[in-house]
PDB file of N, CA and C in Angstrom:
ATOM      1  N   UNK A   1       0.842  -1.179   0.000  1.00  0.00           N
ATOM      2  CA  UNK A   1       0.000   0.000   0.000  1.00  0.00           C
ATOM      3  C   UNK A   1       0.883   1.236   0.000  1.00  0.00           C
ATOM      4  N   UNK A   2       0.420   2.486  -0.641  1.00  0.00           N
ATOM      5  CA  UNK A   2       1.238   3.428  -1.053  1.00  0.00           C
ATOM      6  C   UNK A   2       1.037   4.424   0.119  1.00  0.00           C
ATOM      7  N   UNK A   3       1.919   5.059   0.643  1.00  0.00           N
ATOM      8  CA  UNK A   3       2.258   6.107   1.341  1.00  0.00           C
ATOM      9  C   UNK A   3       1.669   7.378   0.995  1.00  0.00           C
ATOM     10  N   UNK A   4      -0.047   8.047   1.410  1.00  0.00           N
ATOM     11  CA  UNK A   4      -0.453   8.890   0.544  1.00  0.00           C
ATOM     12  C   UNK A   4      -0.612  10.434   0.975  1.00  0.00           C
ATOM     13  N   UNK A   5       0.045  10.031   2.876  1.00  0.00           N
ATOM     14  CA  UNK A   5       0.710  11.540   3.394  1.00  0.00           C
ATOM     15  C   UNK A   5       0.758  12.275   2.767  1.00  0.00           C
ATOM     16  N   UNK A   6       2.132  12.485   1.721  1.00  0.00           N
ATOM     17  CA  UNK A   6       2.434  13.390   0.925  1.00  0.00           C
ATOM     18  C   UNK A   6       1.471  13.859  -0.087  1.00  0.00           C
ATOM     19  N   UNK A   7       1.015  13.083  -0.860  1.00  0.00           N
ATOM     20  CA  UNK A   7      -0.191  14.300  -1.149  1.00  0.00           C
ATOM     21  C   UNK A   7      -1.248  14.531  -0.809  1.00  0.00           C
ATOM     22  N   UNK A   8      -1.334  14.188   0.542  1.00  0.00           N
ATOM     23  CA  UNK A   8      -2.888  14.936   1.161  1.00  0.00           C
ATOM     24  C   UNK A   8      -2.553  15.794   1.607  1.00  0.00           C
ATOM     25  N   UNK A   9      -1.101  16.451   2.082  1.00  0.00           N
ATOM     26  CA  UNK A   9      -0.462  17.370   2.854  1.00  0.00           C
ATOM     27  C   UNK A   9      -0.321  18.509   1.253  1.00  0.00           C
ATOM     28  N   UNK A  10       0.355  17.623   0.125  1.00  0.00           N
ATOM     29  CA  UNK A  10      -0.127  18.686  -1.120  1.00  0.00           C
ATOM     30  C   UNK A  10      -1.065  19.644  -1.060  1.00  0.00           C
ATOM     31  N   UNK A  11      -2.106  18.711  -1.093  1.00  0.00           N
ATOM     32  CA  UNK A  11      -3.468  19.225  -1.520  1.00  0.00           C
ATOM     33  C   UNK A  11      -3.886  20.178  -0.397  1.00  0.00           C
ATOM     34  N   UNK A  12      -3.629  19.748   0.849  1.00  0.00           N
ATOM     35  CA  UNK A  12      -3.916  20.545   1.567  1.00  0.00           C
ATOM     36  C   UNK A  12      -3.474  21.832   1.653  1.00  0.00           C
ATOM     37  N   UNK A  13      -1.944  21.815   0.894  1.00  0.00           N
ATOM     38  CA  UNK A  13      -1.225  23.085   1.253  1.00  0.00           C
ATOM     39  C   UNK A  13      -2.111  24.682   0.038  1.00  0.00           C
ATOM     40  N   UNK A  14      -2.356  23.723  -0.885  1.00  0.00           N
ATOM     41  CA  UNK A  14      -3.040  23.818  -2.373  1.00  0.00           C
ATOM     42  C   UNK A  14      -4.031  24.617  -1.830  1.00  0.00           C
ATOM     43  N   UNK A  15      -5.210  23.873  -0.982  1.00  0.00           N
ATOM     44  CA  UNK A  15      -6.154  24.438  -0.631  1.00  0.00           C
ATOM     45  C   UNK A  15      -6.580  25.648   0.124  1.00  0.00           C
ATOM     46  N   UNK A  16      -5.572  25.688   1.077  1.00  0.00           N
ATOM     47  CA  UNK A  16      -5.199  26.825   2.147  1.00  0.00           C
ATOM     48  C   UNK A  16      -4.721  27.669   1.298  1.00  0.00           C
ATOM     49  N   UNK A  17      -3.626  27.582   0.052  1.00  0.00           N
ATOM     50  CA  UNK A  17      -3.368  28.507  -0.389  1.00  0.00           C
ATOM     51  C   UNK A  17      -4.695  29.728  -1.278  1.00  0.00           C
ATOM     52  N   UNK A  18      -5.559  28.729  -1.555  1.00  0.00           N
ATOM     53  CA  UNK A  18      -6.861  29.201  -2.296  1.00  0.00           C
ATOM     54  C   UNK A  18      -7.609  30.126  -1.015  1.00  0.00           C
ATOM     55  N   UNK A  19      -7.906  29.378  -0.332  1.00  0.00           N
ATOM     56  CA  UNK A  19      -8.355  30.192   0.833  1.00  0.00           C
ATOM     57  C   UNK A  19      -7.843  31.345   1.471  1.00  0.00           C
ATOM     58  N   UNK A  20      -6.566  31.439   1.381  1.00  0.00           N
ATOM     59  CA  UNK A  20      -6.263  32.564   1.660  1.00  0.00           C
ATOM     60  C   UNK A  20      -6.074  33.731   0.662  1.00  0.00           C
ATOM     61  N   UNK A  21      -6.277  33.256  -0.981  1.00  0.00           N
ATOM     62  CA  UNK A  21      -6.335  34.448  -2.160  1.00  0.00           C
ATOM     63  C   UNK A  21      -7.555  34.714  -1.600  1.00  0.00           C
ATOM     64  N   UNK A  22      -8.889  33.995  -1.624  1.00  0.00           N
ATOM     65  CA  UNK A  22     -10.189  33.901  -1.487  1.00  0.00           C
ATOM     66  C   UNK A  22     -10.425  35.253  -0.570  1.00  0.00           C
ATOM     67  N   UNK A  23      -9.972  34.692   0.608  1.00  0.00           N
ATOM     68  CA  UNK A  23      -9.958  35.753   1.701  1.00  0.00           C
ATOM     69  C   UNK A  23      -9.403  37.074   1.823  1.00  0.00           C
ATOM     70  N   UNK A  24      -8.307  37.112   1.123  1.00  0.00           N
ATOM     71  CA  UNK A  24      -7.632  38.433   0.686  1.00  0.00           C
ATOM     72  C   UNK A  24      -8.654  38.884  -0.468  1.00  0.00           C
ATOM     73  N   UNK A  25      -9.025  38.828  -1.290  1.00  0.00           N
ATOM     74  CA  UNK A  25     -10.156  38.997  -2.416  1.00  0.00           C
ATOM     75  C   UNK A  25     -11.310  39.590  -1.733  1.00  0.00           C
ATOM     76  N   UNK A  26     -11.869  38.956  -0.700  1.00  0.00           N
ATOM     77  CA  UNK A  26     -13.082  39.380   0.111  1.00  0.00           C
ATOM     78  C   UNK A  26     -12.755  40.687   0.814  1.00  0.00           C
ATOM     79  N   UNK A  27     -11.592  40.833   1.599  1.00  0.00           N
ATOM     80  CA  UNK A  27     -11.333  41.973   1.975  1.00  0.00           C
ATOM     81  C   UNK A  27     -11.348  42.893   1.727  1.00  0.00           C
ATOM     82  N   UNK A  28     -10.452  43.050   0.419  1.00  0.00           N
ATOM     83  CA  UNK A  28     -10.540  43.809  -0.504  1.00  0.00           C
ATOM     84  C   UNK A  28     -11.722  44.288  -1.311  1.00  0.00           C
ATOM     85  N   UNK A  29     -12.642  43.344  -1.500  1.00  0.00           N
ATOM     86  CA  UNK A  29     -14.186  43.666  -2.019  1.00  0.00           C
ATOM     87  C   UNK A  29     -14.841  44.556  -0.633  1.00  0.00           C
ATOM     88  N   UNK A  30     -14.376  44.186   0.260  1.00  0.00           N
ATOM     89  CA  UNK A  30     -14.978  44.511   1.411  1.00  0.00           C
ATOM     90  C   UNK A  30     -14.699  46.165   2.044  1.00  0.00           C
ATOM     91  N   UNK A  31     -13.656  46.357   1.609  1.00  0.00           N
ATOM     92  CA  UNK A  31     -12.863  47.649   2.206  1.00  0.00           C
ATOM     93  C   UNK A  31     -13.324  48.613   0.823  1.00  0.00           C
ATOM     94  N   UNK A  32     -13.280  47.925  -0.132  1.00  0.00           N
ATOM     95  CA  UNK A  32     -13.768  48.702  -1.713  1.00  0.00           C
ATOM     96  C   UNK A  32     -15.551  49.594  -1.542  1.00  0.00           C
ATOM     97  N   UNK A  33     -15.972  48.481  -0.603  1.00  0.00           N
ATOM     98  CA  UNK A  33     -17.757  48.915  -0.433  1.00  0.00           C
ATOM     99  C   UNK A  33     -17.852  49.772   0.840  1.00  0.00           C
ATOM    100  N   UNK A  34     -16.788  49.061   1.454  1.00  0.00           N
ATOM    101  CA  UNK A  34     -16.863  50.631   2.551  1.00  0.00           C
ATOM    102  C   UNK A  34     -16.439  52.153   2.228  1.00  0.00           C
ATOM    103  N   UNK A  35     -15.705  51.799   1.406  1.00  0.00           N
ATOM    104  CA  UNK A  35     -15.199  53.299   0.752  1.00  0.00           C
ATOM    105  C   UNK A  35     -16.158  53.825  -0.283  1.00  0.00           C
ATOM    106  N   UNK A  36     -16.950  53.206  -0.887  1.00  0.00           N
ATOM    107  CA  UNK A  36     -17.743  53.731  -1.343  1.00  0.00           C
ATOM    108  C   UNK A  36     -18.813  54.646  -0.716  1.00  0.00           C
ATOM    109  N   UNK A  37     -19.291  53.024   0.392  1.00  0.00           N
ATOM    110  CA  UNK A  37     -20.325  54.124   1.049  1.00  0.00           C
ATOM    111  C   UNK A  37     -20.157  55.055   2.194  1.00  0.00           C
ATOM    112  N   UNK A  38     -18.375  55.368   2.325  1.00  0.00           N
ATOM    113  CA  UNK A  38     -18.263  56.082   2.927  1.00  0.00           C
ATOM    114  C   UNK A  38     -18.603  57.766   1.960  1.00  0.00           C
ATOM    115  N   UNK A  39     -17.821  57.350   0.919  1.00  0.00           N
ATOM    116  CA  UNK A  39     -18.147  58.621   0.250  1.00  0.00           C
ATOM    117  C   UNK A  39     -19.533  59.021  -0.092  1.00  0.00           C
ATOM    118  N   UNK A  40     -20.301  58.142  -0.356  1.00  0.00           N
ATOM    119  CA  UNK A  40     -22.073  58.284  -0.457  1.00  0.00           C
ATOM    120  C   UNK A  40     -22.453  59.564   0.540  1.00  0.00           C
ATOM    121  N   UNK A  41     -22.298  58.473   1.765  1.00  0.00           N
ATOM    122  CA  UNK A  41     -22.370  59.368   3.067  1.00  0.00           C
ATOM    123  C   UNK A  41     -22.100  60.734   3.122  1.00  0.00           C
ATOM    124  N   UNK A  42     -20.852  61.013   3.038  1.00  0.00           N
ATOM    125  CA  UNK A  42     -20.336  61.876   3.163  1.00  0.00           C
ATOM    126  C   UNK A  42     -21.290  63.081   1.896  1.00  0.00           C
ATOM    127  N   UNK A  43     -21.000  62.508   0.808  1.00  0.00           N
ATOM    128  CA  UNK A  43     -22.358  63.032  -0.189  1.00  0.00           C
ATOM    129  C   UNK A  43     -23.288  64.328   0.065  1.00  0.00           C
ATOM    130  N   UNK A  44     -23.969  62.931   0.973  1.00  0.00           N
ATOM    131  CA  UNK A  44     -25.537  62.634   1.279  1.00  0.00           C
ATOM    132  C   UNK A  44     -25.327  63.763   2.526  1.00  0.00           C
ATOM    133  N   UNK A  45     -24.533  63.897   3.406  1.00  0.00           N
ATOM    134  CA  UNK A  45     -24.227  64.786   4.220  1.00  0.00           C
ATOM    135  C   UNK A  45     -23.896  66.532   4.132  1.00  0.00           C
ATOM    136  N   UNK A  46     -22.940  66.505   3.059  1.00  0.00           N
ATOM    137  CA  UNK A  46     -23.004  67.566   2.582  1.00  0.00           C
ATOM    138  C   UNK A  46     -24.029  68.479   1.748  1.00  0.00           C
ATOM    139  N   UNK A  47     -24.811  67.691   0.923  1.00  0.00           N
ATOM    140  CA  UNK A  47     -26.465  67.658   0.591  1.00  0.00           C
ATOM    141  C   UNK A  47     -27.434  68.274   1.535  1.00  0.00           C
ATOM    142  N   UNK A  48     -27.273  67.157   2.615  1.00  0.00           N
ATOM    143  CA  UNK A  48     -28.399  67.612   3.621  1.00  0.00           C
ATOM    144  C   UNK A  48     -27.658  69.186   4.781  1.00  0.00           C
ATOM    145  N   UNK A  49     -26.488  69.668   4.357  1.00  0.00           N
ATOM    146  CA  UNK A  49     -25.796  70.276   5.160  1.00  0.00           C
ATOM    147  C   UNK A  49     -26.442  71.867   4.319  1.00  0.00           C
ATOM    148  N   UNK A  50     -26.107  71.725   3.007  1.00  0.00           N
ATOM    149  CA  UNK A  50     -26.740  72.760   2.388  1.00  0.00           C
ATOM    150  C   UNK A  50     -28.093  73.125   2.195  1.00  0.00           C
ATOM    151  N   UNK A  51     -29.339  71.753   2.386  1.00  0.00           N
ATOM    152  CA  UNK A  51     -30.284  72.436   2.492  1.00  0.00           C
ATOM    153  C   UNK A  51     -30.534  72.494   3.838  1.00  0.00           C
ATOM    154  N   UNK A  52     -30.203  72.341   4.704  1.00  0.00           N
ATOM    155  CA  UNK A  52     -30.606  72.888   6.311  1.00  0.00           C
ATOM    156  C   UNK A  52     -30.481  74.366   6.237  1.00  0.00           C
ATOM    157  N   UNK A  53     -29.007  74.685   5.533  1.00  0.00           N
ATOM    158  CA  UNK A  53     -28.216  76.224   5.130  1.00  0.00           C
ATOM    159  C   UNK A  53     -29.580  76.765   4.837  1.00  0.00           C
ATOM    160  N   UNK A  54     -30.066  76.466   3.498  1.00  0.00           N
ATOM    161  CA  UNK A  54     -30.909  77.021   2.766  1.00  0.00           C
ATOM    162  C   UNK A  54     -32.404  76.980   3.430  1.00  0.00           C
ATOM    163  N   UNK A  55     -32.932  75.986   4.077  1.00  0.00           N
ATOM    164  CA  UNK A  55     -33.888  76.255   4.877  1.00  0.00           C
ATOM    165  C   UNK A  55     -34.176  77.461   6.358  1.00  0.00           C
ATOM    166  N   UNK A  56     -32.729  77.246   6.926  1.00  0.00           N
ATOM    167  CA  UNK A  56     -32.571  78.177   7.391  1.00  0.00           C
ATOM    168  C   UNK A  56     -32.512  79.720   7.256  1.00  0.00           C
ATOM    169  N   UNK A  57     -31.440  79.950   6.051  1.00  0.00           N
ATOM    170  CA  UNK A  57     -31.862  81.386   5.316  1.00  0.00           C
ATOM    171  C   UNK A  57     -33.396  81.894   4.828  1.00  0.00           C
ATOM    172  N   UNK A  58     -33.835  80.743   4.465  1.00  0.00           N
ATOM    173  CA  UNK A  58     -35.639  81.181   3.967  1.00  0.00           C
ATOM    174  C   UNK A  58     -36.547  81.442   5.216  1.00  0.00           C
ATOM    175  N   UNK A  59     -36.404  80.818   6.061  1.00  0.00           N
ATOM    176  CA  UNK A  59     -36.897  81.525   7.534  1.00  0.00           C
ATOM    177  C   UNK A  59     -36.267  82.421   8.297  1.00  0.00           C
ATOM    178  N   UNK A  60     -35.192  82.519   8.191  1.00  0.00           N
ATOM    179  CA  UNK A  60     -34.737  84.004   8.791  1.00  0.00           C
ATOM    180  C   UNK A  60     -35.232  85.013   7.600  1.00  0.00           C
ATOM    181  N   UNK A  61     -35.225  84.969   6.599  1.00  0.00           N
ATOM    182  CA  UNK A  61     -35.619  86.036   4.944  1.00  0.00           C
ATOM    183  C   UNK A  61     -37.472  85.688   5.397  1.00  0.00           C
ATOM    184  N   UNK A  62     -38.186  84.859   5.914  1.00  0.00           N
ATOM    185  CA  UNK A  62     -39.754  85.203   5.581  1.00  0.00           C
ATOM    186  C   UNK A  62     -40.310  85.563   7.284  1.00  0.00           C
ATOM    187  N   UNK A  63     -39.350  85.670   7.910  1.00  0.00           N
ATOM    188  CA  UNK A  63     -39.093  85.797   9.609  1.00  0.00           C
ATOM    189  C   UNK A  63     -39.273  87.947   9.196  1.00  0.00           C
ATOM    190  N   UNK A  64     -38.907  87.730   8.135  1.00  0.00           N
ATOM    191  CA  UNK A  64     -38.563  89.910   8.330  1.00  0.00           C
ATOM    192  C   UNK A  64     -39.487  90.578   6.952  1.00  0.00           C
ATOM    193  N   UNK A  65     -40.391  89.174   6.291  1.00  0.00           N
ATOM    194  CA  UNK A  65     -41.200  89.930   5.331  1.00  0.00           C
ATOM    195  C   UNK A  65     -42.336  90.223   5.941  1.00  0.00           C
ATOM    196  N   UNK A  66     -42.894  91.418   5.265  1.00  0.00           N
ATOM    197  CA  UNK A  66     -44.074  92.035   5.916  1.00  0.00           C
ATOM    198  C   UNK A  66     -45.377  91.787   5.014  1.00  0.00           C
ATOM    199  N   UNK A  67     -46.480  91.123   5.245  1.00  0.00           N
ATOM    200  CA  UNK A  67     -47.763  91.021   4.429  1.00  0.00           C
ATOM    201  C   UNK A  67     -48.262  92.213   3.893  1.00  0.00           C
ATOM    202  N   UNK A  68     -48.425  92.768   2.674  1.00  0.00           N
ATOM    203  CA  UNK A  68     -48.990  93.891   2.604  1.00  0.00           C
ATOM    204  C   UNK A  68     -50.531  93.798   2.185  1.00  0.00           C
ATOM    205  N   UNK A  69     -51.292  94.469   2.388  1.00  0.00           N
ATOM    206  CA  UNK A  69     -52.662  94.373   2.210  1.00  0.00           C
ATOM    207  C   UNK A  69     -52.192  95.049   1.349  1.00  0.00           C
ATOM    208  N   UNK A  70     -53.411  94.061   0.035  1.00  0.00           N
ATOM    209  CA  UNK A  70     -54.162  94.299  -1.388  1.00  0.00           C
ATOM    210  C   UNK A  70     -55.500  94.694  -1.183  1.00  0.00           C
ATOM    211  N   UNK A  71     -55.919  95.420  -1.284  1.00  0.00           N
ATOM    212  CA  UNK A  71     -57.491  95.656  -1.434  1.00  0.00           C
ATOM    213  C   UNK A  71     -58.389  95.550  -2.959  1.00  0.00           C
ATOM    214  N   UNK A  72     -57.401  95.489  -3.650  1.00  0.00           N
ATOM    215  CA  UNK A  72     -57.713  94.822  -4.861  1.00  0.00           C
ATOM    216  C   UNK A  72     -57.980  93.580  -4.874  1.00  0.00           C
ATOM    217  N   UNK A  73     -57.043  92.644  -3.949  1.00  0.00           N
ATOM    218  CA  UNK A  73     -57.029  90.982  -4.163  1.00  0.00           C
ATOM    219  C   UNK A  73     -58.069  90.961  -3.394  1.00  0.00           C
ATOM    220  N   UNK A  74     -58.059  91.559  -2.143  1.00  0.00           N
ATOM    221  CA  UNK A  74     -59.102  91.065  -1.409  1.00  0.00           C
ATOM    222  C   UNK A  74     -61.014  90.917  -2.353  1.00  0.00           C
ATOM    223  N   UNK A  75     -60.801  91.826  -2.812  1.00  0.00           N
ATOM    224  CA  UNK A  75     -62.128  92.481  -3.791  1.00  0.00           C
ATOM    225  C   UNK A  75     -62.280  91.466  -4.751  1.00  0.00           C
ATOM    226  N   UNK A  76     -61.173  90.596  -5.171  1.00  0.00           N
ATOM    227  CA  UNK A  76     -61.137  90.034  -6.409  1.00  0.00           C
ATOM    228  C   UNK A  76     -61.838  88.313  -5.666  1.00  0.00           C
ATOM    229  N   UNK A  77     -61.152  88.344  -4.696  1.00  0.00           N
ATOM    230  CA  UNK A  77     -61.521  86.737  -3.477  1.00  0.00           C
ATOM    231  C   UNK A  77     -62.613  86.560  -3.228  1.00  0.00           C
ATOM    232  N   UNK A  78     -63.726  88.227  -3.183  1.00  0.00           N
ATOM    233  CA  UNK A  78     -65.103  87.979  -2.511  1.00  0.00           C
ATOM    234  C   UNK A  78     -65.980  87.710  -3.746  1.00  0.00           C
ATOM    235  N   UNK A  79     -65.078  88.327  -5.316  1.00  0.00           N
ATOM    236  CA  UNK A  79     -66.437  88.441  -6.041  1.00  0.00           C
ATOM    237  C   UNK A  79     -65.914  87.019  -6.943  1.00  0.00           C
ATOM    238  N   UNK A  80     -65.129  85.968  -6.647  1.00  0.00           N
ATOM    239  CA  UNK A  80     -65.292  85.042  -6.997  1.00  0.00           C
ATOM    240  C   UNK A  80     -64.013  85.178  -7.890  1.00  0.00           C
ATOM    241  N   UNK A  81     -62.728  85.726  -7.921  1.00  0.00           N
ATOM    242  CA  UNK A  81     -62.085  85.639  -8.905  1.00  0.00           C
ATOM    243  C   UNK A  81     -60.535  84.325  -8.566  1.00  0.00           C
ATOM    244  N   UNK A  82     -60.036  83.973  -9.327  1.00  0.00           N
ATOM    245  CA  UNK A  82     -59.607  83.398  -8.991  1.00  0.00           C
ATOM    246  C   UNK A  82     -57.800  83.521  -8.939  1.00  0.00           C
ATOM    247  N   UNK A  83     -57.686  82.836  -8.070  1.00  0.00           N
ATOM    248  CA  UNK A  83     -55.875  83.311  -7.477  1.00  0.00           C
ATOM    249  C   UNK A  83     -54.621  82.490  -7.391  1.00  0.00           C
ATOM    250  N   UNK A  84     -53.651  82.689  -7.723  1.00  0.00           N
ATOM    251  CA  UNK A  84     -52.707  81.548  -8.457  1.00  0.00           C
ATOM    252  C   UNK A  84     -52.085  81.251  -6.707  1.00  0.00           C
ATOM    253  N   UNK A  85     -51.771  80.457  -6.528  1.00  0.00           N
ATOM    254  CA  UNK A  85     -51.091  80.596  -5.011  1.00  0.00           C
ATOM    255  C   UNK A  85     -49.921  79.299  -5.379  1.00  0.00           C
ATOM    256  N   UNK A  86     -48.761  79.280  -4.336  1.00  0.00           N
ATOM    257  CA  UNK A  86     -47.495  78.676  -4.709  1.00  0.00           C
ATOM    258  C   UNK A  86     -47.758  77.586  -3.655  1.00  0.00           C
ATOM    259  N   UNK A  87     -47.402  76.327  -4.307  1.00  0.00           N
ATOM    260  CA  UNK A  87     -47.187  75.195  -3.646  1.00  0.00           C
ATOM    261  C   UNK A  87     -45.876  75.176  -2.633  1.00  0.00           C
ATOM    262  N   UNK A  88     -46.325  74.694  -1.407  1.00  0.00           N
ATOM    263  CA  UNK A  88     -44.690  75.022  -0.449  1.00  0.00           C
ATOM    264  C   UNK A  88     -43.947  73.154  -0.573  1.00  0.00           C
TER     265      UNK A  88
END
């Protein structure tokens, strides 16, 4: 009967070696998707950083406007006319 140590210890070495490209491969896929969605983030942050900016400026800017009475519009509301108004 043949002595078959030696190449099960082959194969084995064979295999581990796969496993460890495998695993280095994953990492690397792995560290690749974190960097992505780190930058997303970061994105998505700066995004939401400018419209807070911008929400903020529109309420301090409608915080100091003054309503002026129309007595025209008003006149135009009672006798049925009709009035374009802005979606918020």
């Amino acid at each position: 009967m043949r002595d078959i140590r030696c190449d099960l210890q082959e194969r084995t070495n064979i295999i581990e070696e796969q496993i460890r490209a495998i695993y280095a491969h994953f990492e690397k896929v792995v560290q690749q998707l974190q960097n992505e969605r780190d930058a997303r983030v970061a994105e998505l942050q700066g995004t939401h950083s400018m419209i807070a900016k911008l929400i903020e400026f529109e309420s301090a800017f409608m915080d100091n406007v003054v309503p002026l009475e129309n007595p025209q519009a008003e006149s135009r509301q009672q006798k049925g006319g009709k009035r374009l108004t802005a979606l918020a």
